[in-house]
Protein backbone atom coordinates (compact mmCIF):
# COMPACT_ATOMS: atom_id res chain seq x y z
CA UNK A 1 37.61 -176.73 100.84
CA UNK A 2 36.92 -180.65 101.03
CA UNK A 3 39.66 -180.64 103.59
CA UNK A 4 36.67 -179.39 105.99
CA UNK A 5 34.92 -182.73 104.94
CA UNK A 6 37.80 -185.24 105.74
CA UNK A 7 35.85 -186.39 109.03
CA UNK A 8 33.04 -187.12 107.04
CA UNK A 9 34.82 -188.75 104.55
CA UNK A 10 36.25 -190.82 106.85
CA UNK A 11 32.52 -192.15 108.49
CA UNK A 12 31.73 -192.84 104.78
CA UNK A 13 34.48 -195.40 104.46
CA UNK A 14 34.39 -196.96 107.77
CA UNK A 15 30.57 -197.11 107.35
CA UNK A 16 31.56 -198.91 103.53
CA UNK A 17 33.41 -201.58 105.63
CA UNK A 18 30.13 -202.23 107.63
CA UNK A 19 27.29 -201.73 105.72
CA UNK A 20 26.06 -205.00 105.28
CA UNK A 21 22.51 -206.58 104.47
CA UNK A 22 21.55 -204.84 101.44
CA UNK A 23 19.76 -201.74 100.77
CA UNK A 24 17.55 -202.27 103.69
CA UNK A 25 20.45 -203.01 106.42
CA UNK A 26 22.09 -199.81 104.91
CA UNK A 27 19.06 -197.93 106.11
CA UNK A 28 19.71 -198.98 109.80
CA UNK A 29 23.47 -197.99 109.26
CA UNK A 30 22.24 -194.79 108.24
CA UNK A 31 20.40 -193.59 110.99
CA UNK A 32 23.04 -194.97 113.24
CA UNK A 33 26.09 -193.02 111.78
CA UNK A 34 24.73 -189.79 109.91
CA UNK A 35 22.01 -188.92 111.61
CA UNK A 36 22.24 -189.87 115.14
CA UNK A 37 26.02 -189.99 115.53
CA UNK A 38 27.45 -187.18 112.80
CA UNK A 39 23.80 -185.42 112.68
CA UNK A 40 24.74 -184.88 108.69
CA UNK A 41 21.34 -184.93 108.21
CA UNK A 42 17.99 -185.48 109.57
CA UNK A 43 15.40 -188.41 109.98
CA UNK A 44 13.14 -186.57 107.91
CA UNK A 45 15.71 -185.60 105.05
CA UNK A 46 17.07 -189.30 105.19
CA UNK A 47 13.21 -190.59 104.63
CA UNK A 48 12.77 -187.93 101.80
CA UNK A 49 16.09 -189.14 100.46
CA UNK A 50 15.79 -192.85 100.41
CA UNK A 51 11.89 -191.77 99.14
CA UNK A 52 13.40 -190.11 95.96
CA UNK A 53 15.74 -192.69 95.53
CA UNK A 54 13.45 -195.52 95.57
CA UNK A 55 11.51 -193.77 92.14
CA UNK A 56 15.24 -193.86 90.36
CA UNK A 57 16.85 -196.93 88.78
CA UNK A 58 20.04 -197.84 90.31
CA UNK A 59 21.49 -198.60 93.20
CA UNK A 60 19.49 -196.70 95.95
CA UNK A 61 21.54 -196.81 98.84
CA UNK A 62 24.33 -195.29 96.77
CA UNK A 63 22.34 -192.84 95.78
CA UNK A 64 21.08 -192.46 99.39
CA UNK A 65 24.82 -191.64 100.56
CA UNK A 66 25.64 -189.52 97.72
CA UNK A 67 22.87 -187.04 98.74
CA UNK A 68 23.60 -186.58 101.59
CA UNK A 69 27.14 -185.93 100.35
CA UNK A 70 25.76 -183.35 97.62
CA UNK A 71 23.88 -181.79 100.95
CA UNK A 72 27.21 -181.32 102.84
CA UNK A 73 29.47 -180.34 100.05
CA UNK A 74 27.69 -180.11 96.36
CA UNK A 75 28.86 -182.45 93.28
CA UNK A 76 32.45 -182.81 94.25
CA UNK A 77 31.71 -184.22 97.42
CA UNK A 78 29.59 -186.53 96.23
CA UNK A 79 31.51 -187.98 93.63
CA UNK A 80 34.64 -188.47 96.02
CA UNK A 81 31.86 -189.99 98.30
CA UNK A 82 30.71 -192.91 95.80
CA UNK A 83 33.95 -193.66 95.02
CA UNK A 84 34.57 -194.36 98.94
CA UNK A 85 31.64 -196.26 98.78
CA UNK A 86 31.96 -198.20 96.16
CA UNK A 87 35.67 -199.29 95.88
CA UNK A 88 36.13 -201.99 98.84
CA UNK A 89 33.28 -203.79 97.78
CA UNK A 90 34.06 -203.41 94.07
CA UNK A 91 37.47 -204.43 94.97
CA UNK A 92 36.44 -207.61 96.94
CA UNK A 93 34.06 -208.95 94.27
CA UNK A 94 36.79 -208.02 91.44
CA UNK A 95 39.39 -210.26 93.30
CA UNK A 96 36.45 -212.98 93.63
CA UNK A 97 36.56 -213.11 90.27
CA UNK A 98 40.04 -214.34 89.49
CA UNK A 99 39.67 -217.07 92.62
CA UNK A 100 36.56 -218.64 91.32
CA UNK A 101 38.75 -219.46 88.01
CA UNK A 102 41.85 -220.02 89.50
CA UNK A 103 41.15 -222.98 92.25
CA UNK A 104 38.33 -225.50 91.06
CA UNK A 105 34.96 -225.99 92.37
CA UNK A 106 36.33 -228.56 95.06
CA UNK A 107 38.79 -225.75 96.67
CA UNK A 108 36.82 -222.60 95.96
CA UNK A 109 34.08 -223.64 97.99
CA UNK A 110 36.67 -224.25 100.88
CA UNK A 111 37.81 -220.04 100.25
CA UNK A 112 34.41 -218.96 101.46
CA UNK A 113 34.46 -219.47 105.57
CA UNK A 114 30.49 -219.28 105.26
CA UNK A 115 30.06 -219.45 108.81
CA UNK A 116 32.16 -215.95 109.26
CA UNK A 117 29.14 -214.69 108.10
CA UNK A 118 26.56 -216.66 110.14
CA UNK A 119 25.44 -213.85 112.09
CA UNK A 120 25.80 -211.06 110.13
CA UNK A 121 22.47 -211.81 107.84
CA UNK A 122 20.07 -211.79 111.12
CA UNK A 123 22.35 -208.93 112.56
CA UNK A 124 21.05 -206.85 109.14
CA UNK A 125 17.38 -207.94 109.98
CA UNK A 126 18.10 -205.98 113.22
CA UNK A 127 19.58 -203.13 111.82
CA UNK A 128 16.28 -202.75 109.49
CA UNK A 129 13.85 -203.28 112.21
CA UNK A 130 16.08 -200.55 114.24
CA UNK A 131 15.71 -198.28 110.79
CA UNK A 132 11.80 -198.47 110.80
CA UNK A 133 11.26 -198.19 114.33
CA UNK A 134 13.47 -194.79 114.41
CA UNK A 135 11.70 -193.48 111.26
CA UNK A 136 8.24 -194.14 112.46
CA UNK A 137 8.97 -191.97 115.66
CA UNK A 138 9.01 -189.07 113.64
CA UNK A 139 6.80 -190.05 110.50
CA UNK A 140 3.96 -191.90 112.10
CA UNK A 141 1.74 -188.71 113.30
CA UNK A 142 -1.88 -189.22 112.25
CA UNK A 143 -4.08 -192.22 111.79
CA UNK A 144 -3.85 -192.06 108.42
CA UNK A 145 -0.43 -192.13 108.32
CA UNK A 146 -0.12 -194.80 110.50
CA UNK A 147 -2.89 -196.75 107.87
CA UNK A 148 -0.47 -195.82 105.02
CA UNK A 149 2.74 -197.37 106.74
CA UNK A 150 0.47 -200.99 107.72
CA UNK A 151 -1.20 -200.72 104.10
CA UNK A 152 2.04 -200.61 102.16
CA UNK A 153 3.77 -203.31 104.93
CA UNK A 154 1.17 -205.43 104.07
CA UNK A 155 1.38 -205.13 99.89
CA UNK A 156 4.80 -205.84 100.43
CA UNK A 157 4.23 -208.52 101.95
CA UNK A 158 2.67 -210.50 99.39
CA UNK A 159 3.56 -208.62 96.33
CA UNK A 160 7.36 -209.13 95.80
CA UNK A 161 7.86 -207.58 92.04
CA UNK A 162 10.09 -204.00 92.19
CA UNK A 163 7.09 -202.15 90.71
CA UNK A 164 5.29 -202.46 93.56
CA UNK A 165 7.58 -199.80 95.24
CA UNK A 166 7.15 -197.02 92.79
CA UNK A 167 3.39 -197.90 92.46
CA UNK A 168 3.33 -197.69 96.52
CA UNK A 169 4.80 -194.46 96.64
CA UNK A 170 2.71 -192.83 94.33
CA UNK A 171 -0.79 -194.11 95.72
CA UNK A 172 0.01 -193.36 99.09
CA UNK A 173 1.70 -189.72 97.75
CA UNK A 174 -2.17 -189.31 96.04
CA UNK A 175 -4.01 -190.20 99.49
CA UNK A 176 -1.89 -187.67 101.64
CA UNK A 177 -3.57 -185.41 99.35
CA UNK A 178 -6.63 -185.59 100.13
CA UNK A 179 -5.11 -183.42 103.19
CA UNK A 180 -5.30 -179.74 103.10
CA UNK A 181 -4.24 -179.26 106.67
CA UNK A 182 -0.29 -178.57 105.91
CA UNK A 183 0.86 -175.75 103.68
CA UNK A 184 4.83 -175.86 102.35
CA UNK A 185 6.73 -172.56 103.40
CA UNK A 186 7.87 -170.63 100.43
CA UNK A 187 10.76 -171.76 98.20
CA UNK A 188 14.16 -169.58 99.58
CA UNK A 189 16.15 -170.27 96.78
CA UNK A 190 15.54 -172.19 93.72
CA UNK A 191 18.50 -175.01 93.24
CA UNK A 192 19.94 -174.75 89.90
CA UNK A 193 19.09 -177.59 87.13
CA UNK A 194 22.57 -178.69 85.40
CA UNK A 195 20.96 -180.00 81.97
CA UNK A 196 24.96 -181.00 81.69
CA UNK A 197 24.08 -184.00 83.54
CA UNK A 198 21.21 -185.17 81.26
CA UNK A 199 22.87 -184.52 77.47
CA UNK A 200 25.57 -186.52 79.21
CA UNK A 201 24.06 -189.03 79.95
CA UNK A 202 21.75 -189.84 76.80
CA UNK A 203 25.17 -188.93 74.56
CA UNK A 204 27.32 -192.01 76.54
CA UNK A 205 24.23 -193.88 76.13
CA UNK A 206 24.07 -193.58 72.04
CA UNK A 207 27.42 -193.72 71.76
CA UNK A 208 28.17 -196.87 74.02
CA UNK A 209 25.71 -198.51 71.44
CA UNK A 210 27.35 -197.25 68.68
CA UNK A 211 30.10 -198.70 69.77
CA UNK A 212 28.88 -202.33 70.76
CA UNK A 213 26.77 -202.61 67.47
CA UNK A 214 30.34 -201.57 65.22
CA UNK A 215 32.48 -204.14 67.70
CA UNK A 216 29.52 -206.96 67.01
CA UNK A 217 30.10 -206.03 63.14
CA UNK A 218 33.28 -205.87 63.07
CA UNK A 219 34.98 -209.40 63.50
CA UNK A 220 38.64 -207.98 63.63
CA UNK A 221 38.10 -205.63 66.66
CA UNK A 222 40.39 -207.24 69.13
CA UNK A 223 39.29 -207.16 72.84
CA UNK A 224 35.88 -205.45 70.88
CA UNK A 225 33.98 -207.58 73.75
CA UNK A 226 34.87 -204.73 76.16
CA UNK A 227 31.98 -202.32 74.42
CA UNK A 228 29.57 -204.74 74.81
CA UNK A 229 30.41 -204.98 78.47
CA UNK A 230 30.22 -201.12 78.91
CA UNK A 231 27.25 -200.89 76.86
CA UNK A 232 25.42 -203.66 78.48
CA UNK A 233 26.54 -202.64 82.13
CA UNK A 234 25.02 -198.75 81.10
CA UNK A 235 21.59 -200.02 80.16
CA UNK A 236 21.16 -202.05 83.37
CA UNK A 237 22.11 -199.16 85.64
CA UNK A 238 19.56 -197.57 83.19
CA UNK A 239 16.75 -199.59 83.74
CA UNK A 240 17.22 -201.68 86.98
CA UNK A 241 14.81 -200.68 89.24
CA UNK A 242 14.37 -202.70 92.87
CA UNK A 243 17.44 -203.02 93.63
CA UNK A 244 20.74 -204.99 93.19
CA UNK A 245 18.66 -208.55 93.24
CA UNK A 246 16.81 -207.13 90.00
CA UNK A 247 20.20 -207.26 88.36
CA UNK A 248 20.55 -211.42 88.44
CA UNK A 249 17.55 -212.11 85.67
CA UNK A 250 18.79 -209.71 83.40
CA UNK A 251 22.37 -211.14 83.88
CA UNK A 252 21.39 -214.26 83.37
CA UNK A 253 19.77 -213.44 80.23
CA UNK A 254 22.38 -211.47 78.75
CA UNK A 255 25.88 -213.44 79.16
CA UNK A 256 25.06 -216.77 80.13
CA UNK A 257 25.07 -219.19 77.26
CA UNK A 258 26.50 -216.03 74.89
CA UNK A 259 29.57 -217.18 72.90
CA UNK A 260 31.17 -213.91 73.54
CA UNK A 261 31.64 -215.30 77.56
CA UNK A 262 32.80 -218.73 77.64
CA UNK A 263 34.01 -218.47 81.22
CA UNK A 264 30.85 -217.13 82.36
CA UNK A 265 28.17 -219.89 83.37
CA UNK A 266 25.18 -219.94 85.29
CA UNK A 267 27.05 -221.40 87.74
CA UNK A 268 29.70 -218.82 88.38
CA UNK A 269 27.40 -216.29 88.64
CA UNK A 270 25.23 -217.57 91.22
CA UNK A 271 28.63 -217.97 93.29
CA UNK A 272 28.90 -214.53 92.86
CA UNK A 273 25.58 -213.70 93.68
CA UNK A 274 25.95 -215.67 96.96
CA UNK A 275 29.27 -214.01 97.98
CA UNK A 276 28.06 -210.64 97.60
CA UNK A 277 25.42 -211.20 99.85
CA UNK A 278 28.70 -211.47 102.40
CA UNK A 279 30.20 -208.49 101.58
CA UNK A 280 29.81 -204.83 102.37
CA UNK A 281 28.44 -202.16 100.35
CA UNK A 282 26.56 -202.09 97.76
CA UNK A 283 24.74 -205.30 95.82
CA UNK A 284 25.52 -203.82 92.63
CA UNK A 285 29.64 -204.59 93.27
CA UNK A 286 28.32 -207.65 91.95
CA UNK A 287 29.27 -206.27 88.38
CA UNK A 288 32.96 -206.54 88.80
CA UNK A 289 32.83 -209.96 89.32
CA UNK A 290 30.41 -210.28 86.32
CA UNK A 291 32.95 -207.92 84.52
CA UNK A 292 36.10 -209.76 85.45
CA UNK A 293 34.91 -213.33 84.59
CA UNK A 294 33.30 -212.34 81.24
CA UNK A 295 36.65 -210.82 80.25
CA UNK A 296 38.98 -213.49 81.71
CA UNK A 297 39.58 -215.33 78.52
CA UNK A 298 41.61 -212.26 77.07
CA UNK A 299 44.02 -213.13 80.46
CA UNK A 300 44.71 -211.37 83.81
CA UNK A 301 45.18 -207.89 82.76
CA UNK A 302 42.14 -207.83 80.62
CA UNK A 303 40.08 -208.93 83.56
CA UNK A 304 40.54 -206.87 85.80
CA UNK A 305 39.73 -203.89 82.76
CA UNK A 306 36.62 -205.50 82.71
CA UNK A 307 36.20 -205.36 86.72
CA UNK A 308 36.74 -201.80 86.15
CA UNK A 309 34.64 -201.39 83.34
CA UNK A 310 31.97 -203.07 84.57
CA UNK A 311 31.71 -201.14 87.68
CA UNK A 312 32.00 -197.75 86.19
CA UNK A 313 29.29 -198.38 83.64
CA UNK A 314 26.86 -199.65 85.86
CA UNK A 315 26.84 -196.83 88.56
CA UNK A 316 27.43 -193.99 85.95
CA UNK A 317 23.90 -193.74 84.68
CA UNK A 318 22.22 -193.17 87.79
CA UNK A 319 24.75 -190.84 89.12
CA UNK A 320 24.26 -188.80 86.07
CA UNK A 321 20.60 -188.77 86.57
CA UNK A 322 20.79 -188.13 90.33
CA UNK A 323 22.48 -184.91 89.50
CA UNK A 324 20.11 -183.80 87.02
CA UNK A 325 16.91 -185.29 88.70
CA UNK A 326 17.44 -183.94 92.60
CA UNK A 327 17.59 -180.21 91.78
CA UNK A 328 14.10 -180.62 89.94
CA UNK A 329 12.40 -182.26 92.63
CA UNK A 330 14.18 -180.25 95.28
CA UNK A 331 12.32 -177.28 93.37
CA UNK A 332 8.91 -179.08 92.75
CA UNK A 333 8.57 -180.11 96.25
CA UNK A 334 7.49 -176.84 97.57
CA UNK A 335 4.56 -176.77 95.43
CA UNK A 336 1.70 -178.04 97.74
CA UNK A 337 0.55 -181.07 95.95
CA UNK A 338 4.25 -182.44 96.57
CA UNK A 339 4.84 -181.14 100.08
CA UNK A 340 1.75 -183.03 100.97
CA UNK A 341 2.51 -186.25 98.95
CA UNK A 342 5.71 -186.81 101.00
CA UNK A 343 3.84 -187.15 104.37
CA UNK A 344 2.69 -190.35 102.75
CA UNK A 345 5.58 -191.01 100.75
CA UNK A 346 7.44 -191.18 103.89
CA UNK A 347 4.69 -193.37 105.99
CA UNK A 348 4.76 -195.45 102.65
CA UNK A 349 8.88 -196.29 102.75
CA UNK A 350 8.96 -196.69 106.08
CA UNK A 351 5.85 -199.80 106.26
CA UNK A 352 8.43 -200.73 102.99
CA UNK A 353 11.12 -200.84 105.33
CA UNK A 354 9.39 -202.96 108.30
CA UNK A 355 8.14 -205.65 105.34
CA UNK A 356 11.77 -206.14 104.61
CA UNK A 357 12.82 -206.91 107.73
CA UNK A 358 10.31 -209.28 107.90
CA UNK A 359 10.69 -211.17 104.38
CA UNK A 360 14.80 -211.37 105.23
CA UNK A 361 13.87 -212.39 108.66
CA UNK A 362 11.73 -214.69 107.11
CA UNK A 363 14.49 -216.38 104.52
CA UNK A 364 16.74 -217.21 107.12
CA UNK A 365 14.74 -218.11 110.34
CA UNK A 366 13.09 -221.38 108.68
CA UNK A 367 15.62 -224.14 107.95
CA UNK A 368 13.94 -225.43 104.41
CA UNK A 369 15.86 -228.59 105.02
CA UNK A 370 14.44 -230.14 108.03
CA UNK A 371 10.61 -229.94 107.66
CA UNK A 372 10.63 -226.03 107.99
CA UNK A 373 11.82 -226.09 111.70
CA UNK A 374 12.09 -222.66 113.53
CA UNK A 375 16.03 -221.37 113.63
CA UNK A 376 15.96 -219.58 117.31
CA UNK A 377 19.40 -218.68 117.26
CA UNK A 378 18.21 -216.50 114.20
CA UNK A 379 15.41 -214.45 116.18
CA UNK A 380 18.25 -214.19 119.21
CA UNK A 381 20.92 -212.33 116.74
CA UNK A 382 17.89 -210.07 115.29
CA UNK A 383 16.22 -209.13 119.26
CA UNK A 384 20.00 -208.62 120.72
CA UNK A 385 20.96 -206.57 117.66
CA UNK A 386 17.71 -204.30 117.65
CA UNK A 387 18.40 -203.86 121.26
CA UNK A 388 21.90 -202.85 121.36
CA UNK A 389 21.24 -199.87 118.35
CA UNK A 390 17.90 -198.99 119.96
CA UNK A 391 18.94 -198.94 123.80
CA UNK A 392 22.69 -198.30 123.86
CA UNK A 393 25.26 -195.97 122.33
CA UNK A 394 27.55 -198.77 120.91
CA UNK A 395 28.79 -197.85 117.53
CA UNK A 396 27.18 -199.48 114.94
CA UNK A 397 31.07 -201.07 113.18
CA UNK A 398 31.86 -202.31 116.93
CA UNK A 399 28.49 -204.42 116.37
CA UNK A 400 29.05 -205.32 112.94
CA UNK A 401 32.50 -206.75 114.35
CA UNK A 402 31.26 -208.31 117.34
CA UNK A 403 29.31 -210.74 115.19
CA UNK A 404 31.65 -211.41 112.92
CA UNK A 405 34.23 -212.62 115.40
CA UNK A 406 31.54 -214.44 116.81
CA UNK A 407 30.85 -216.26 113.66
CA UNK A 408 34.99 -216.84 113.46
CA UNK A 409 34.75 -218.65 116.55
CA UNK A 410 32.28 -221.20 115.28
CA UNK A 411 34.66 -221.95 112.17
């Protein structure tokens, strides 16, 4: 039966190739390749989608995809889906690790070709604009919706903590409730709750700190440094809300300066922090190269166990509680007080949406080394961009591509 899916398949990985710019470049991509172009799904579903997602911890976008995966073609599907997703990025920043140890500071920095990927950050900016612009066609109805979207661009704006997205989705969910206008239509069919998903997830939770605490206590465990990886990677896909850039502090905190990870610096893992800000897919691939380098002193073969590890601990969690979590709400949101809070849900992620563009577009349009001058060529790559997704039926990898052989040429 997932021979029927191949095609879709197929858009995944090309669109894994592409996706770049973070969770809120991915949303652009989105609309450009599974709504508009494979009409998987619609704008409203991907809004409700990315809604839901943003109240989980873990990578979002992932999460995004893998929905509308489990929409097409149930669990299966989704799981061969986030394994598309995942690997070429996870693959990239794995093999980052072993050059960052292998050539020194001097020649690593000449590996990067930084100005490949000159355009490609303001071409993201584009993409998200292009996102929120498309959404608000179809969620921006009333004046108060309109008044959610502006209200929640604006606490974006100047609040820049993760909670704030949670918190923004549940006030503005409470205020579209003050509507009675809009009745749900009855539940059809009750999706079924797999409570599989949750005991699994709390038992490889116990048990991966059983198994770090006994490695810790026991000195002659040898490679025992590979639970506390696993165990560590688990609770951050645990608890990691806001995204992939949430990860870096709690990183930081946990292997930098730890005697278990001499290889590991503060250093290195800023590198790798700045080169997966280059790559496609998702932020959280940054974990294989976390992975790799904290395992490298056990030698090559151990290292890339740990990319592995790394990556597989980190996105299991919130897989595990997607499953569970989705057939609840999918159940709950028929009940009036939920049908209504998604109309401002929905207004809420997609004012989220337009304050990202305009914090990115922000971070790279002033030059912070010559008296905060205005980069042009910045706004030109984010108007043309916008314009080609929003006026012409170019496909979305063609512009991806076009800017990056753009950036070649100025190498």
């Amino acid at each position: 039966m997932l021979l029927r899916h191949v095609p879709f398949l197929r858009s995944v990985f090309l669109y894994s190739f592409t996706a770049f710019g973070g969770p809120q470049g991915h949303m652009g991509m989105m609309v450009k390749t599974f709504v508009q172009k494979r009409k998987d799904i619609t704008e409203d579903e991907l809004l409700e989608f990315n809604a839901f997602c943003q109240m989980l911890p873990g990578p979002s976008s992932t999460q995004t995809v893998m929905l509308i995966a489990l929409k097409r073609g149930g669990v299966p599907l989704a799981i061969i889906t986030l394994l598309l997703w995942v690997f070429p990025a996870a693959l990239i920043m794995g093999l980052f690790s072993f050059i960052v140890l292998y050539f020194n500071s001097t020649h690593g920095s000449k590996l990067v070709p930084l100005n490949l990927f000159k355009f490609v950050i303001p071409m993201s900016v584009g993409f998200v604009f292009y996102a929120a612009a498309k959404m608000m066609q179809t969620t921006i109805k009333y004046k108060a919706t309109a008044a959610i979207m502006i209200g929640s661009l604006i606490v974006t704006l100047f609040f820049r903590s993760p909670w704030v997205f949670p918190a923004l989705l549940l006030v503005a969910g409470s205020i579209s409730n003050f509507s009675n206008n809009r009745i749900p239509k009855p539940l059809e069919k009750p999706k079924k709750i797999n409570w599989m998903h949750l005991w699994l997830f709390a038992l490889i939770f116990i048990v991966a700190g059983i198994f770090s605490e006994l490695a810790r206590s026991q000195p002659g465990w040898n490679h025992g440094v590979i639970f506390h990886i696993f165990e560590n990677f688990y609770r951050f896909g645990t608890f990691v809300f806001g995204g992939g850039q949430a990860l870096l502090p709690m990183m930081l905190y946990q292997f930098v300066n730890n005697a278990n990870y001499p290889n590991l610096d503060a250093g290195r893992l800023l590198t790798g922090y700045g080169m997966v800000q280059a790559v496609p897919g998702p932020v959280f691939s940054i974990c294989s190269f976390v992975g790799g380098v904290a395992m490298s002193q056990y030698g090559p073969v151990w290292q890339s166990v740990g990319c592995l590890v790394a990556t597989i601990a980190v996105f299991l969690p919130s897989t595990l509680l997607l499953f569970f979590l989705f057939p609840v709400y999918h159940n709950l949101k028929h009940h009036v007080i939920i049908f209504r809070a998604l109309e401002g849900i929905n207004s809420a992620v997609v004012g989220i949406i337009w304050a990202s563009g305009l914090v990115l577009f922000q971070s790279i349009a002033f030059d912070r080394t010559d008296h905060f001058s205005f980069e042009w060529s910045m706004l030109v790559v984010v108007i043309i961009t916008f314009c080609l997704l929003y006026f012409t039926k170019i496909p979305a990898p063609l512009i991806v591509l076009g800017w990056l052989l753009l950036g070649w040429t100025t190498l």
